[in-house]
N, C-alpha and C. Protein backbone atom coordinates (compact mmCIF):
# COMPACT_ATOMS: atom_id res chain seq x y z
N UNK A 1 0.84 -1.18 0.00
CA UNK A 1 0.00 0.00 0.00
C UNK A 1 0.88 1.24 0.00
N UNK A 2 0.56 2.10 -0.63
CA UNK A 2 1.34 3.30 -0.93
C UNK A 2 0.08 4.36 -0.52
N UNK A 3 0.98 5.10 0.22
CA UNK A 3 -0.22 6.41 0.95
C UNK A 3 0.35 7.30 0.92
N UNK A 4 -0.44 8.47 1.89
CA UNK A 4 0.54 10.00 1.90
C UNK A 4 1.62 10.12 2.65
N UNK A 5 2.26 8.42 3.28
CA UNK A 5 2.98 8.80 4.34
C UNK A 5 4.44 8.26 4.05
N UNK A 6 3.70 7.79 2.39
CA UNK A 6 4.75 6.93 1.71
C UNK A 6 5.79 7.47 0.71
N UNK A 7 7.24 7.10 1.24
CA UNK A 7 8.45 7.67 0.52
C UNK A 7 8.73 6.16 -0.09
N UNK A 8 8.63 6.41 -1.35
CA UNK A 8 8.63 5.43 -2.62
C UNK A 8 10.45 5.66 -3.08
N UNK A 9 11.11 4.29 -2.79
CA UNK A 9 12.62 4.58 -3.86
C UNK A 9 12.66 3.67 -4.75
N UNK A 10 13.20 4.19 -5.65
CA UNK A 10 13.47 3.22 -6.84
C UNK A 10 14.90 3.26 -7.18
N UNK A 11 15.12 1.93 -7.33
CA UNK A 11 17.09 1.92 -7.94
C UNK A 11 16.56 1.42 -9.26
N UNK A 12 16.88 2.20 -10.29
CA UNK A 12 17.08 1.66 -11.77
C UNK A 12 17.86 2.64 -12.33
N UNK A 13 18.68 2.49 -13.69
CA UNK A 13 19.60 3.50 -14.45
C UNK A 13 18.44 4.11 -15.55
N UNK A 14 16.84 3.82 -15.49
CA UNK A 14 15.86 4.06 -16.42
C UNK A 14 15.91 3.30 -17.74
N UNK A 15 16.67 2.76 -18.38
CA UNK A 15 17.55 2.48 -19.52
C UNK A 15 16.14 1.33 -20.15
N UNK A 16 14.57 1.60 -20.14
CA UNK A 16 13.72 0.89 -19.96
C UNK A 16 13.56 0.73 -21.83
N UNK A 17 12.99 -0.11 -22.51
CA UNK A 17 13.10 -0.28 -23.62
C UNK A 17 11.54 -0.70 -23.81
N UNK A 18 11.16 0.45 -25.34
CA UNK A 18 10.27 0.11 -25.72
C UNK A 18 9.34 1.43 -25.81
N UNK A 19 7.79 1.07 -25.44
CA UNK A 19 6.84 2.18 -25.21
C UNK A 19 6.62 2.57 -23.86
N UNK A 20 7.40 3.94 -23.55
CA UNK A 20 7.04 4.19 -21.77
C UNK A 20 5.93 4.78 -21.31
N UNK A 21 4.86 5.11 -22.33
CA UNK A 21 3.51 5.65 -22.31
C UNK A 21 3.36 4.67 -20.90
N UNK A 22 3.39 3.06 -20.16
CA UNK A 22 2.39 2.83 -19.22
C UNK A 22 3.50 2.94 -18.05
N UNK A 23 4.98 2.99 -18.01
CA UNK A 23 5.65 3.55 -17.10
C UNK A 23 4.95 4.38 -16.70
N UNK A 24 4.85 5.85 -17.53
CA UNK A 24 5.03 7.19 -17.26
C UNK A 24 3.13 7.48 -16.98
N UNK A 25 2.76 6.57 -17.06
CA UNK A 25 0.90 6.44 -16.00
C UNK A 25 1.46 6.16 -14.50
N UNK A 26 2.40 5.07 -14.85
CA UNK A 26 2.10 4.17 -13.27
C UNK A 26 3.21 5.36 -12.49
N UNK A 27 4.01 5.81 -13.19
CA UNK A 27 4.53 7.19 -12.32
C UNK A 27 3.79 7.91 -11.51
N UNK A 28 2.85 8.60 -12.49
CA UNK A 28 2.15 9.70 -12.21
C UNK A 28 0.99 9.50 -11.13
N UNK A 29 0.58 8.25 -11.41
CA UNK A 29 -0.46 7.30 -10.34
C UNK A 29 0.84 7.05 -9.18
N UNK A 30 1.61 6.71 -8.95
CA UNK A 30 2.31 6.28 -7.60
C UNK A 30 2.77 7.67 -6.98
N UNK A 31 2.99 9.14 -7.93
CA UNK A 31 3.76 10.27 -7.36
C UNK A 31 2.63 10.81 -7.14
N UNK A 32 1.17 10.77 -7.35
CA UNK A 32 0.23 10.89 -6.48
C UNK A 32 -0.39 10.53 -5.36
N UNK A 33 -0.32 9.03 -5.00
CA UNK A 33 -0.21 8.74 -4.16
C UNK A 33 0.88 8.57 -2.81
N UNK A 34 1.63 8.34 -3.38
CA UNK A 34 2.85 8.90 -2.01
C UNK A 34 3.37 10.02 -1.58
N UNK A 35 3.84 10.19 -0.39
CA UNK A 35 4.53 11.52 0.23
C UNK A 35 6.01 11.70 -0.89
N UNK A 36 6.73 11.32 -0.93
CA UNK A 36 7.81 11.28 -2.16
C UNK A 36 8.20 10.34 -3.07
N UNK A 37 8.54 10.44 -3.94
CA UNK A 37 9.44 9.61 -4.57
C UNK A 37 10.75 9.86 -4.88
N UNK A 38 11.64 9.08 -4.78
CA UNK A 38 12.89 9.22 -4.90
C UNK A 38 13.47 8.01 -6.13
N UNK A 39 14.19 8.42 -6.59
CA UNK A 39 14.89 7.85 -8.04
C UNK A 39 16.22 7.65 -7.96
N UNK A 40 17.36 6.80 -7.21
CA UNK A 40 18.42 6.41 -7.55
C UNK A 40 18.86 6.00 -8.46
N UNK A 41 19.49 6.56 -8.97
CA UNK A 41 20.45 5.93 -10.36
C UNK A 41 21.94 5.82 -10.44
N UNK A 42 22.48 4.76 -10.71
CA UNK A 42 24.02 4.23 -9.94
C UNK A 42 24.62 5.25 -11.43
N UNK A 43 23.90 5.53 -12.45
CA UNK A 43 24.57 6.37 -14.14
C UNK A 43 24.66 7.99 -13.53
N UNK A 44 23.62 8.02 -12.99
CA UNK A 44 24.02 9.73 -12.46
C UNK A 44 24.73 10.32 -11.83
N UNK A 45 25.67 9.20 -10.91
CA UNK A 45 27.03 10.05 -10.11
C UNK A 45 28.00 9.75 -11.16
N UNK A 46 28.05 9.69 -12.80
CA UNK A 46 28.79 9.74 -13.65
C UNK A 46 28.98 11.20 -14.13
N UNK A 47 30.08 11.30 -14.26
CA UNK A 47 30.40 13.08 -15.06
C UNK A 47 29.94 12.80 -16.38
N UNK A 48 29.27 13.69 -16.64
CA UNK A 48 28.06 13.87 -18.36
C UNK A 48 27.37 13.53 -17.93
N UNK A 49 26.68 12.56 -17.21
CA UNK A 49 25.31 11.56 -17.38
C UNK A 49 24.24 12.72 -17.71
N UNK A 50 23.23 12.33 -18.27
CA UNK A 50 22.07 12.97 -19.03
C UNK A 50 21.35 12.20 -18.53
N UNK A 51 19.79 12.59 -18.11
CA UNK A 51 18.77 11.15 -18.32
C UNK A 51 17.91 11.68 -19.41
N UNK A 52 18.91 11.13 -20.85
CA UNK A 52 18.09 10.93 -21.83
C UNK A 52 17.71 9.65 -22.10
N UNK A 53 17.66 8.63 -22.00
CA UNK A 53 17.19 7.54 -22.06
C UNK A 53 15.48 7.40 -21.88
N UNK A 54 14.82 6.80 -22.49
CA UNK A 54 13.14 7.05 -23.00
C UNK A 54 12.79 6.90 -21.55
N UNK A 55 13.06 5.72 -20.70
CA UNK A 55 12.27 5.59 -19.54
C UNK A 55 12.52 6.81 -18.21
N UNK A 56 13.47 7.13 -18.19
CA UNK A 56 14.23 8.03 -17.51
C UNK A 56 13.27 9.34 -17.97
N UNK A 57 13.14 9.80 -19.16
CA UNK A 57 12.29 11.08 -19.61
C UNK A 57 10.89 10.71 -19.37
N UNK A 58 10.45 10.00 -18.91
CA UNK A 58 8.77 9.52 -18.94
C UNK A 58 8.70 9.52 -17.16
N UNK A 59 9.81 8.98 -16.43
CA UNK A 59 9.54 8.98 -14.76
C UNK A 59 10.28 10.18 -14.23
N UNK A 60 11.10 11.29 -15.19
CA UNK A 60 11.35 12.52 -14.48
C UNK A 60 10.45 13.26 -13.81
N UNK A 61 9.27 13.70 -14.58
CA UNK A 61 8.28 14.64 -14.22
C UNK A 61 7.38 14.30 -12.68
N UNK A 62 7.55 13.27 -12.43
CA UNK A 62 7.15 12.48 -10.99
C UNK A 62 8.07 12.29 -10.42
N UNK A 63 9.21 12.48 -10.10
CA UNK A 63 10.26 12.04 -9.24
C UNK A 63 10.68 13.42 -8.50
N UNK A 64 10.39 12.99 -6.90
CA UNK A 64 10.52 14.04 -6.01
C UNK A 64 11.80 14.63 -6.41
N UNK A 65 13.05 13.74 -5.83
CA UNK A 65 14.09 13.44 -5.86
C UNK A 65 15.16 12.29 -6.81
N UNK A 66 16.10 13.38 -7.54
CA UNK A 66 16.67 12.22 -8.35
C UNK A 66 18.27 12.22 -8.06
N UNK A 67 18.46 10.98 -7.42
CA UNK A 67 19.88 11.16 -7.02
C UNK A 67 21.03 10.12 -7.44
N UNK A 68 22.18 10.34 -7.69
CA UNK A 68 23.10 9.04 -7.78
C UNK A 68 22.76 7.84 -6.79
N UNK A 69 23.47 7.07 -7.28
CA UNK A 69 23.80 5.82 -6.23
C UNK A 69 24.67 5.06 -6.69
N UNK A 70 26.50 5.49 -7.08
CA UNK A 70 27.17 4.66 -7.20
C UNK A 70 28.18 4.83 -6.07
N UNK A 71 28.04 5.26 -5.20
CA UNK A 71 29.21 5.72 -4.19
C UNK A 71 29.17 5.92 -2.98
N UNK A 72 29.69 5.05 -1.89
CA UNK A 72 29.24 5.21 -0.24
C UNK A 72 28.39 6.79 -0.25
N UNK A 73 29.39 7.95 -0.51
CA UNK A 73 28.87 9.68 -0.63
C UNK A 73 27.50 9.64 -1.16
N UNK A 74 27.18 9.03 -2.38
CA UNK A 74 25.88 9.53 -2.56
C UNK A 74 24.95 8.80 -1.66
N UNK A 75 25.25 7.23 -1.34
CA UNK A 75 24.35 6.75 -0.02
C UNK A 75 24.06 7.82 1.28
N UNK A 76 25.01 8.52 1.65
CA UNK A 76 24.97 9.08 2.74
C UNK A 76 24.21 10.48 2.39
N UNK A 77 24.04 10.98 0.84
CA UNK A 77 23.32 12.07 0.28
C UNK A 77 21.71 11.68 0.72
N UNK A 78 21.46 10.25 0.72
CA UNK A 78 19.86 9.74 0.30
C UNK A 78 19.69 9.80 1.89
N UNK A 79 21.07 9.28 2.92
CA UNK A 79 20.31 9.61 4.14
C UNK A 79 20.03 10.79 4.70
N UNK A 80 21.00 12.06 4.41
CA UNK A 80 20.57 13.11 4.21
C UNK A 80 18.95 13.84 4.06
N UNK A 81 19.12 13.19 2.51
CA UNK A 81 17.68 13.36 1.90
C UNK A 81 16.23 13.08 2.87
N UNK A 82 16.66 11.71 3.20
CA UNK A 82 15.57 10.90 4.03
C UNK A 82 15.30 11.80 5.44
N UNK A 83 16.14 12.06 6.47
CA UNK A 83 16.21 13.13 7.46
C UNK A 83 15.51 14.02 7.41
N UNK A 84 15.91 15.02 6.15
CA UNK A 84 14.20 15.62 6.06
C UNK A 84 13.21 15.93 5.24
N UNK A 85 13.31 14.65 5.04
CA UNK A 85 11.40 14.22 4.89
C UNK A 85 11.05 13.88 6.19
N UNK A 86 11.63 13.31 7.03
CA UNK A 86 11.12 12.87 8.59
C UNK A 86 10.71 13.95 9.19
């Protein structure tokens, strides 16, 4: 169950293949229902990274928070993060 009290994370690099038209529903339906969402991606603590990739451009517009996750530092960014939302 996902509610208003709910901080939603997701680990994926987006790199989703195909038609993201029902991703980018079930986004918009879950970033309505929860208190946040958060989006780890182990490609974004890369120097250049872009999220151009189709799935990545379809779950931006719903994602509270979009942060790396390849590096103890950015773990300790998400606990950061998490702190205050509490």
């Amino acid at each position: 169950m996902v509610g208003p009290k709910t901080v939603v994370i997701i680990v994926s690099d987006g790199w989703e293949r195909g038609d993201t038209t029902r991703l980018a529903h079930e986004m918009s339906v879950l970033h309505r229902r929860a208190y946040r969402v958060i989006w780890l991606n182990p490609l974004k603590g890369h120097q250049g990274y872009e999220p151009l990739a189709a799935g990545m451009a379809a779950a931006l517009p719903y994602v509270d928070h979009f942060l790396p996750a390849n590096t103890i530092e950015s773990l300790e960014r998400l606990k950061r993060t998490l702190a205050k939302l509490g």
